[in-house]
Protein backbone atom coordinates (compact mmCIF):
# COMPACT_ATOMS: atom_id res chain seq x y z
CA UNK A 1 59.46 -121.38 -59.01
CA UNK A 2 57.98 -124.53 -61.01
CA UNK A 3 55.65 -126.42 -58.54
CA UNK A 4 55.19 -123.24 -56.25
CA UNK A 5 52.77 -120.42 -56.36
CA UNK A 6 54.50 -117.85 -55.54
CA UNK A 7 52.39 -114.49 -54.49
CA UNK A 8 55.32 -112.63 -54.33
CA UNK A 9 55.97 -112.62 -58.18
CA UNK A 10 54.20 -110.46 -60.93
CA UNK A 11 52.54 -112.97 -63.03
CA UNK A 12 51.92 -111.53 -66.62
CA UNK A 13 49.81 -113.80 -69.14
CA UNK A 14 49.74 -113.02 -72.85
CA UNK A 15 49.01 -114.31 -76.09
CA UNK A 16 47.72 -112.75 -79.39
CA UNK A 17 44.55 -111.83 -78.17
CA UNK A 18 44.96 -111.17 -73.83
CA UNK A 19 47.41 -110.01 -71.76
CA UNK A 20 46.37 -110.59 -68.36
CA UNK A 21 48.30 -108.53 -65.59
CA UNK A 22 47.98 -107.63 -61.54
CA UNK A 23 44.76 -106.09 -60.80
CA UNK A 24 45.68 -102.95 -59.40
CA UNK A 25 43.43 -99.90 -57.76
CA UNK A 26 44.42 -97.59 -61.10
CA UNK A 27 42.72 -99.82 -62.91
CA UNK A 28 39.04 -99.04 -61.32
CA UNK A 29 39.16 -95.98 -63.74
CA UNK A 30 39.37 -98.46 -66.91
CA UNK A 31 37.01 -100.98 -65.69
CA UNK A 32 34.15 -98.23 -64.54
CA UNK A 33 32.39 -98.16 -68.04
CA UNK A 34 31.73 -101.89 -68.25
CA UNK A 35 30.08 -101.93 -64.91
CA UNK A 36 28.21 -98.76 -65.19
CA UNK A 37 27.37 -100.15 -68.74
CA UNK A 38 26.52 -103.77 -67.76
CA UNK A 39 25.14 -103.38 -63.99
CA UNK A 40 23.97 -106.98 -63.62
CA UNK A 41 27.29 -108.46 -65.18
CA UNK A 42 28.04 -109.97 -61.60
CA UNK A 43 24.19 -110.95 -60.59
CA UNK A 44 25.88 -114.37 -60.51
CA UNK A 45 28.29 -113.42 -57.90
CA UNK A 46 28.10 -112.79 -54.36
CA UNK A 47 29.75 -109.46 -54.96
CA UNK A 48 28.00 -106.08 -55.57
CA UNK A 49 28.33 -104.26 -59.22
CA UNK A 50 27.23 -101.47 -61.07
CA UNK A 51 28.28 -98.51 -59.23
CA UNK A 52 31.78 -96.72 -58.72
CA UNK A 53 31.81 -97.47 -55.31
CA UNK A 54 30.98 -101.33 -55.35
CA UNK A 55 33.64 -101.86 -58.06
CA UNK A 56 35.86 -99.30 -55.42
CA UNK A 57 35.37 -102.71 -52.88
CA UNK A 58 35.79 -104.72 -55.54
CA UNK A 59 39.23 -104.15 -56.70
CA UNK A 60 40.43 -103.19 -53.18
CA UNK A 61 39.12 -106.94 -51.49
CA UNK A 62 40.81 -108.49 -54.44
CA UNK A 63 43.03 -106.93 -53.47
CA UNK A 64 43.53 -107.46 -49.85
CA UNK A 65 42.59 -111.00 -50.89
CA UNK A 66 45.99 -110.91 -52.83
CA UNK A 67 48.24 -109.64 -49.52
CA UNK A 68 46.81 -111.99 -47.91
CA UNK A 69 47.57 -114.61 -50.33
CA UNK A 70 43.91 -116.02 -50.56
CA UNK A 71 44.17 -114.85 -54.48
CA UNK A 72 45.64 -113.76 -57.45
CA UNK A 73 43.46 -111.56 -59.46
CA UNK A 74 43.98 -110.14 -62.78
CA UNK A 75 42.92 -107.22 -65.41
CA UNK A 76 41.88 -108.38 -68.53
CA UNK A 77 43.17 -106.42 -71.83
CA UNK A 78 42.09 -107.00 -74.97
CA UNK A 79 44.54 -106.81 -77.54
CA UNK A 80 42.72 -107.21 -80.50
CA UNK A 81 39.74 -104.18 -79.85
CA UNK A 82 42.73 -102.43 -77.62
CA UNK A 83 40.41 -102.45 -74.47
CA UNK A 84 40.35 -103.44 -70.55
CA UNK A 85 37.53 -106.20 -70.75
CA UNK A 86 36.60 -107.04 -67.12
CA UNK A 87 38.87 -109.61 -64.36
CA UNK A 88 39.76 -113.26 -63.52
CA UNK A 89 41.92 -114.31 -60.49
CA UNK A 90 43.30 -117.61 -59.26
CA UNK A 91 42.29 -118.74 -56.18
CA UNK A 92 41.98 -121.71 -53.27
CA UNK A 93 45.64 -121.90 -54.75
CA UNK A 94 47.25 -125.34 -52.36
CA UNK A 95 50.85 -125.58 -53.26
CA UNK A 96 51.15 -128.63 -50.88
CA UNK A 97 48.37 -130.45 -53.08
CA UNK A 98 49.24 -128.61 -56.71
CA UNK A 99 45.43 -127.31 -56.83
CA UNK A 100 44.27 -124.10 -57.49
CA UNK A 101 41.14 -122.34 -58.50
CA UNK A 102 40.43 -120.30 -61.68
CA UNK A 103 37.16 -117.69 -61.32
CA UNK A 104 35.97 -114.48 -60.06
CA UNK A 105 35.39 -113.94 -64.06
CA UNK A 106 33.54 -111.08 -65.60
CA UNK A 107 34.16 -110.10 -69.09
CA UNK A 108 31.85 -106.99 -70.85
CA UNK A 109 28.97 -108.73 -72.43
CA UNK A 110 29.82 -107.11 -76.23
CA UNK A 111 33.06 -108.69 -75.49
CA UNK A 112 31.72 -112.24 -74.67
CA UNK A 113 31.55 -114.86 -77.23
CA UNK A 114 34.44 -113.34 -79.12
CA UNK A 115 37.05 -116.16 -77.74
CA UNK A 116 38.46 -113.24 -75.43
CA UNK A 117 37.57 -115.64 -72.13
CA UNK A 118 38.33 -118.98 -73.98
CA UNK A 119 42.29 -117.08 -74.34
CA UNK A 120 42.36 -116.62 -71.13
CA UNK A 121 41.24 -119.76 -69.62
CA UNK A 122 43.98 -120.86 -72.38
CA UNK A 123 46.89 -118.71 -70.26
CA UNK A 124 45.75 -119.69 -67.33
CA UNK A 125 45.29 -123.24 -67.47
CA UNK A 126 48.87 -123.31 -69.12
CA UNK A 127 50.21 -121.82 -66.43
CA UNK A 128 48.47 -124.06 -63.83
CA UNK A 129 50.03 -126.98 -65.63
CA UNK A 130 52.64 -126.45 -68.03
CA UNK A 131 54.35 -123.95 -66.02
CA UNK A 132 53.40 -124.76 -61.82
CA UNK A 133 53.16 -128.34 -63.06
CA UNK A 134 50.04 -128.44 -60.38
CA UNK A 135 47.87 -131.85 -60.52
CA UNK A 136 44.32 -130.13 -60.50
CA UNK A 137 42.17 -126.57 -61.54
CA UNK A 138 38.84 -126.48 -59.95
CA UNK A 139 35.93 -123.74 -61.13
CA UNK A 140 33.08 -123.02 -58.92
CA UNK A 141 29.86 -121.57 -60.63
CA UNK A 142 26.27 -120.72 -59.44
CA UNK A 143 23.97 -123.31 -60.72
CA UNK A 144 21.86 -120.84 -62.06
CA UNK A 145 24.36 -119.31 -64.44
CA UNK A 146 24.20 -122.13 -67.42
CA UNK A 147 26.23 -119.33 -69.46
CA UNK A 148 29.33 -120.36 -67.15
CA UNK A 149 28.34 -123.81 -66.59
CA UNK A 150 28.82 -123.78 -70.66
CA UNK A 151 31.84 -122.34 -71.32
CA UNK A 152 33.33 -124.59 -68.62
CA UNK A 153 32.36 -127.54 -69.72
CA UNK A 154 32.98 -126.21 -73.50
CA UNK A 155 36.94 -126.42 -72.32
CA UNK A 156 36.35 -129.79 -70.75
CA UNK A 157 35.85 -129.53 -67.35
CA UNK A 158 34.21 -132.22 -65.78
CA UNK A 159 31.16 -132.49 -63.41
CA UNK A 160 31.81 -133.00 -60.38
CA UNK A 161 28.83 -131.89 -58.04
CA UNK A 162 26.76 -129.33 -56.71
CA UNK A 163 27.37 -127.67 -53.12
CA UNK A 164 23.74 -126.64 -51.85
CA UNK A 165 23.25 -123.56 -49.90
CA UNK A 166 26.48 -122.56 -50.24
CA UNK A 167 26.75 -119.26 -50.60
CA UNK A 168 25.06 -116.02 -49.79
CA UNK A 169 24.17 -113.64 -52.35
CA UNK A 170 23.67 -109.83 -51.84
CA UNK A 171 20.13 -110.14 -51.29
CA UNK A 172 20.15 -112.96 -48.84
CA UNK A 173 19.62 -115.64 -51.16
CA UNK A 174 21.47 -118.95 -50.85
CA UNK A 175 22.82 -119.86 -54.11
CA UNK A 176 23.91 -123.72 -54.59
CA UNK A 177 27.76 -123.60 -56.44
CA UNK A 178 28.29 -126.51 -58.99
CA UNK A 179 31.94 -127.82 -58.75
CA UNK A 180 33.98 -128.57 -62.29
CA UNK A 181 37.66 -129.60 -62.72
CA UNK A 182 40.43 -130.42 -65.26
CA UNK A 183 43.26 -132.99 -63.90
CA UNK A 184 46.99 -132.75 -65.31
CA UNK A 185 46.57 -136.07 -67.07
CA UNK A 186 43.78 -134.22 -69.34
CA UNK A 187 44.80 -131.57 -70.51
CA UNK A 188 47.36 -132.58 -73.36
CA UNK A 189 44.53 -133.60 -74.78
CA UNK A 190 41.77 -130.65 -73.82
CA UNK A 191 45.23 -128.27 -75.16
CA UNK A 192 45.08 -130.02 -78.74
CA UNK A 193 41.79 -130.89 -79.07
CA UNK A 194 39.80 -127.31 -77.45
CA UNK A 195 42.58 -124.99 -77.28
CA UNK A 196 44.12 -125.84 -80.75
CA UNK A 197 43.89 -122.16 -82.22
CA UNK A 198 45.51 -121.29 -79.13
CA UNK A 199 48.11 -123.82 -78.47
């Protein structure tokens, strides 16, 4: 329904290059080489990685997190090299204040820089907008990881602050989170101007 996220529904995402679908536990099996292969792909993330059994807890908190409806989260295929590439959810979704959260991103690292993630951001933002018609899309990144903070603000979100000793990490450290956004009244613009092969 336009203006409501709706948990219930099956949200599928595609364009030329991604197709974004339900995460779902069959899916652990295609996902296992990139984490075996890329251990540290999440060292940004308060998550574990890198063994069958964290991305086992992984995929069944996301989930949970999706019964629950504290998020959506996706499986990322790659259409072009005909792979599963890693995960993206929405989240912090507020239908009473048409906000929601993209993150929880990991993409394999021979797959980054291809314009795999900038596609997705692409579907998802759309669908945020264009198709929820929702006012607001927030993305919450460790200040540490300037690869993130990059690619964020390479789609034009804005600055908005940083949130100190916000969140614990798997070995006790406190990570600060730095807080973007991209408001409805932008992104006609951000579509035509960043997204234009997409669009």
């Amino acid at each position: 329904m336009m203006g409501h996220f709706s948990f219930k529904e099956k949200i599928i995402l595609e364009d030329s290059r991604a197709l974004l679908t339900p995460l779902k536990e069959a899916h652990i099996e295609q996902l296992l080489p990139i984490a075996e292969k890329y251990p540290n792909l999440l060292r940004y993330s308060p998550s574990e990685f890198g063994l069958k059994k964290h991305l086992v807890n992984y995929v069944s908190t996301a989930i949970a997190a999706r019964e629950q409806e504290l998020r959506y989260p996706f499986v990322i295929f790659d259409k072009e090299e005909r792979v599963f590439a890693g995960s993206t959810s929405f989240g912090n979704i507020a239908n009473p204040h048409k906000r929601l959260e993209i993150g929880w991103t990991w993409i394999a690292e021979d797959l980054q820089r291809s314009g795999l993630n900038r596609h997705c951001k692409f579907l998802m933002l759309s669908y945020a907008f264009d198709r929820l018609e929702f006012k607001r899309v927030e993305f919450r990144i460790d200040s540490r990881n300037a690869k993130s903070r990059a690619a964020v603000e390479a789609i034009g979100g804005t600055f908005e602050g940083e949130l100190r000793s916000h969140t614990t990490m798997p070995d006790g450290f406190r990570r600060n989170t730095v807080c973007y956004s991209i408001l409805k009244e932008e992104w006609d613009v951000l579509r035509s101007e960043r997204f234009k092969r997409q669009a």
